[in-house]
Protein backbone atom coordinates (compact mmCIF):
# COMPACT_ATOMS: atom_id res chain seq x y z
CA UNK A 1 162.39 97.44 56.79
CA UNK A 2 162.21 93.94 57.70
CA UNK A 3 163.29 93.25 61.25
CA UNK A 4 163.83 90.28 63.88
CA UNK A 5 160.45 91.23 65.47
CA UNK A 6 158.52 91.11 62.14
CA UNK A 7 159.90 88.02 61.22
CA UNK A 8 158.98 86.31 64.54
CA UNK A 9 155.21 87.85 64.62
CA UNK A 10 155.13 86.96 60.55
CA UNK A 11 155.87 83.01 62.20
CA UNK A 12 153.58 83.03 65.21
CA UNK A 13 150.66 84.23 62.83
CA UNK A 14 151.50 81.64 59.73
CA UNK A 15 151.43 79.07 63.01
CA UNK A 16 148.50 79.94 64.02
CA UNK A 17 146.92 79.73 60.92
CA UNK A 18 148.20 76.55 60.13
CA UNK A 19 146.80 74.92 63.62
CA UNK A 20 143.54 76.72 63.55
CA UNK A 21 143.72 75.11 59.44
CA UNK A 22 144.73 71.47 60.59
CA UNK A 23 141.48 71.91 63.88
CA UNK A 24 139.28 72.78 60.32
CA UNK A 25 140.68 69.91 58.51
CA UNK A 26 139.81 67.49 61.15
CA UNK A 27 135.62 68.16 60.44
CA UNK A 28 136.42 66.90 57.02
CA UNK A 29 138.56 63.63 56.71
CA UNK A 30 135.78 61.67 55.46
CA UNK A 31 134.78 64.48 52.96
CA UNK A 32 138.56 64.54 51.60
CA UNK A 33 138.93 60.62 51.53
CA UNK A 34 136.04 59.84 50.05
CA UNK A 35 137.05 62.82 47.11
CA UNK A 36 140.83 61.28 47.20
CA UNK A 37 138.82 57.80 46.61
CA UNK A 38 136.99 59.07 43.32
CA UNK A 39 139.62 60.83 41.94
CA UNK A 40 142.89 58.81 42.68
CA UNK A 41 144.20 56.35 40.33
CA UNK A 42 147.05 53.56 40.39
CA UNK A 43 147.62 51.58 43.67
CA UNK A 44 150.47 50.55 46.53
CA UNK A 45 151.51 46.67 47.01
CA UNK A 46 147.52 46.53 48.43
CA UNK A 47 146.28 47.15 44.76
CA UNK A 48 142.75 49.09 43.99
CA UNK A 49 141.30 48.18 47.37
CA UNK A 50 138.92 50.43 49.06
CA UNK A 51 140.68 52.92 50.31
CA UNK A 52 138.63 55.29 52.52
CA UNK A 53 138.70 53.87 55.79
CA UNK A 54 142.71 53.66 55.49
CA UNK A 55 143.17 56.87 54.42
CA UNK A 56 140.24 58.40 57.70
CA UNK A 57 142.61 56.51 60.14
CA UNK A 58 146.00 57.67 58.67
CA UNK A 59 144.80 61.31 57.96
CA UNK A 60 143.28 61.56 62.25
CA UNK A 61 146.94 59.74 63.11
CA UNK A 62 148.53 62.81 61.25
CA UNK A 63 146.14 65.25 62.56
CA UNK A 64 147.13 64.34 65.97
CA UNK A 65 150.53 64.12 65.59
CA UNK A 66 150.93 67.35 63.32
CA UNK A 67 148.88 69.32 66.41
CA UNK A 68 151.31 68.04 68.71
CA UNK A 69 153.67 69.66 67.03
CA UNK A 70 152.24 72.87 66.21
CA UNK A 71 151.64 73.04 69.84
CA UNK A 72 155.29 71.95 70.79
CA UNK A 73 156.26 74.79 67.93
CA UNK A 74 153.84 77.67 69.55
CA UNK A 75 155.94 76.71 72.46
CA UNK A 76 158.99 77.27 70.95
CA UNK A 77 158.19 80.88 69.53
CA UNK A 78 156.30 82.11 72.74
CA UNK A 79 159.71 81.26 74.50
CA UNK A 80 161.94 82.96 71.76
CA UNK A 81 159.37 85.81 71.78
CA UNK A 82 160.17 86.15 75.34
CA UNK A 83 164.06 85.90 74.94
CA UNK A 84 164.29 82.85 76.38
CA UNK A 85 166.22 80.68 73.23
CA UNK A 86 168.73 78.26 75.01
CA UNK A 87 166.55 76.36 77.56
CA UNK A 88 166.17 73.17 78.05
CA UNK A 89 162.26 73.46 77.09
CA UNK A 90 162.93 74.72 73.42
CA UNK A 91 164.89 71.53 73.35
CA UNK A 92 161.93 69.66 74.46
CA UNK A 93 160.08 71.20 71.94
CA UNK A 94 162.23 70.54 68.86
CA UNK A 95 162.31 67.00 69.98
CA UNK A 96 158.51 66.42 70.16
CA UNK A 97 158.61 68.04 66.58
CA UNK A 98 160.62 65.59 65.05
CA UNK A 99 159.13 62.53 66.70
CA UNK A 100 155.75 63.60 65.34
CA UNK A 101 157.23 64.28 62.16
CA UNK A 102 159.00 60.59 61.87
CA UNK A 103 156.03 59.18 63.09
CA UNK A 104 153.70 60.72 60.94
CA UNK A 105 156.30 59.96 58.00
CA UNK A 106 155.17 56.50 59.71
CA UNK A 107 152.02 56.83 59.46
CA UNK A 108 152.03 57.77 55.82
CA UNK A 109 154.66 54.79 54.55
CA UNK A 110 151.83 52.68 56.06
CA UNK A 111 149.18 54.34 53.74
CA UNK A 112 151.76 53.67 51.20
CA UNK A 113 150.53 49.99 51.17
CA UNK A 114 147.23 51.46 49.18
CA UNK A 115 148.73 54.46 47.51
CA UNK A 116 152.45 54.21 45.98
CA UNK A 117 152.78 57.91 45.92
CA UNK A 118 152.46 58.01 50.11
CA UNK A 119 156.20 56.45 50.03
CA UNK A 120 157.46 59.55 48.91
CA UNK A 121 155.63 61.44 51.61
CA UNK A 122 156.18 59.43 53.74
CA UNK A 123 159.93 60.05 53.00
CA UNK A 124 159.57 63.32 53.17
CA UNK A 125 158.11 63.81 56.40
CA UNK A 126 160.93 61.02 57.76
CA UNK A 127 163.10 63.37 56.68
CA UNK A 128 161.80 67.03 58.13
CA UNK A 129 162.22 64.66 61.31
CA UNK A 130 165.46 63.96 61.00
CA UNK A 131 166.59 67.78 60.29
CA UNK A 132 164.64 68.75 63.23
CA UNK A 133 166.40 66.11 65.52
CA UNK A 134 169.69 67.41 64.19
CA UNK A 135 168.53 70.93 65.06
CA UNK A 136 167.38 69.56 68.43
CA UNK A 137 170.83 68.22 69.23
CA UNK A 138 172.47 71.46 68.61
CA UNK A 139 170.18 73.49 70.59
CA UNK A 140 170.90 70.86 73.43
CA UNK A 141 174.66 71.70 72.97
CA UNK A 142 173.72 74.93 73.16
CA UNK A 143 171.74 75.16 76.40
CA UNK A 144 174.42 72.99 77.74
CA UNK A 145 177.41 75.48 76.66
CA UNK A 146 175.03 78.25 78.10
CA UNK A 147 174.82 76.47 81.31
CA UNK A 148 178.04 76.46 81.84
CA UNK A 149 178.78 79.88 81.02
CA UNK A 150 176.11 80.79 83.43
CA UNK A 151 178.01 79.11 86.23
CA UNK A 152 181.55 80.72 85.15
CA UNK A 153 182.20 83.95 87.13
């Protein structure tokens, strides 16, 4: 049977993974751009330019910002792991997510400029930012409702 506990050790571990994946990724930028290079077709507003020195930059800009929020993330389910949902550092957390995610999105709309299809990424990632900020603000409700029950007798 699937439980609450599962489900939160089944999302620590896929974290995990994913940081100790995006560490791994980070020894091979120039690898992956110089592949994208060879392999890519069509251009952004920047046309058929060289694009592996772009795409390096953009990809360590992502890397740092999508560590960021893995880290802000292992935050978040240490805390719920420990029962401790509605503070006001799980809305920290949430809100460094969706930063990094908008500025990532960012990042990528810039990369856009060599590869049209980065728009839509870009987008994407704009959006996941925006979610998360809405999930932020009703986490800070939360925390502020449990405040105040805290202080009621």
């Amino acid at each position: 049977m699937w439980t609450k506990t599962k489900s939160l050790f089944l999302s620590r571990v896929l974290t995990a993974s994913a940081t100790v994946i995006i560490i791994i990724m980070t020894f091979f930028v120039p690898a992956i751009s110089r592949w994208y290079e060879d392999v890519s077709v069509g251009g952004g507003l920047l046309g058929d330019h060289g694009i592996f020195l772009p795409m390096c930059i953009i990809m360590y800009i992502c890397e740092a910002f999508a560590l960021t929020a893995m880290v802000s993330l292992i935050i978040l389910l240490g805390n719920i792991n420990r029962e401790q949902v509605f503070i006001p550092e799980n809305t920290t957390c949430l809100r460094r997510i969706s930063w990094c995610c908008m500025l990532a999105g960012g990042a990528l709309f810039v990369f856009g400029l060599w590869r049209a299809v980065f728009f839509l990424a870009a987008l994407l990632a704009i959006m996941f930012g925006l979610i998360m900020r809405v999930l932020k603000n009703v986490f800070e409700k939360a925390v502020e409702i449990k405040s105040e029950n805290d202080f009621t007798i």
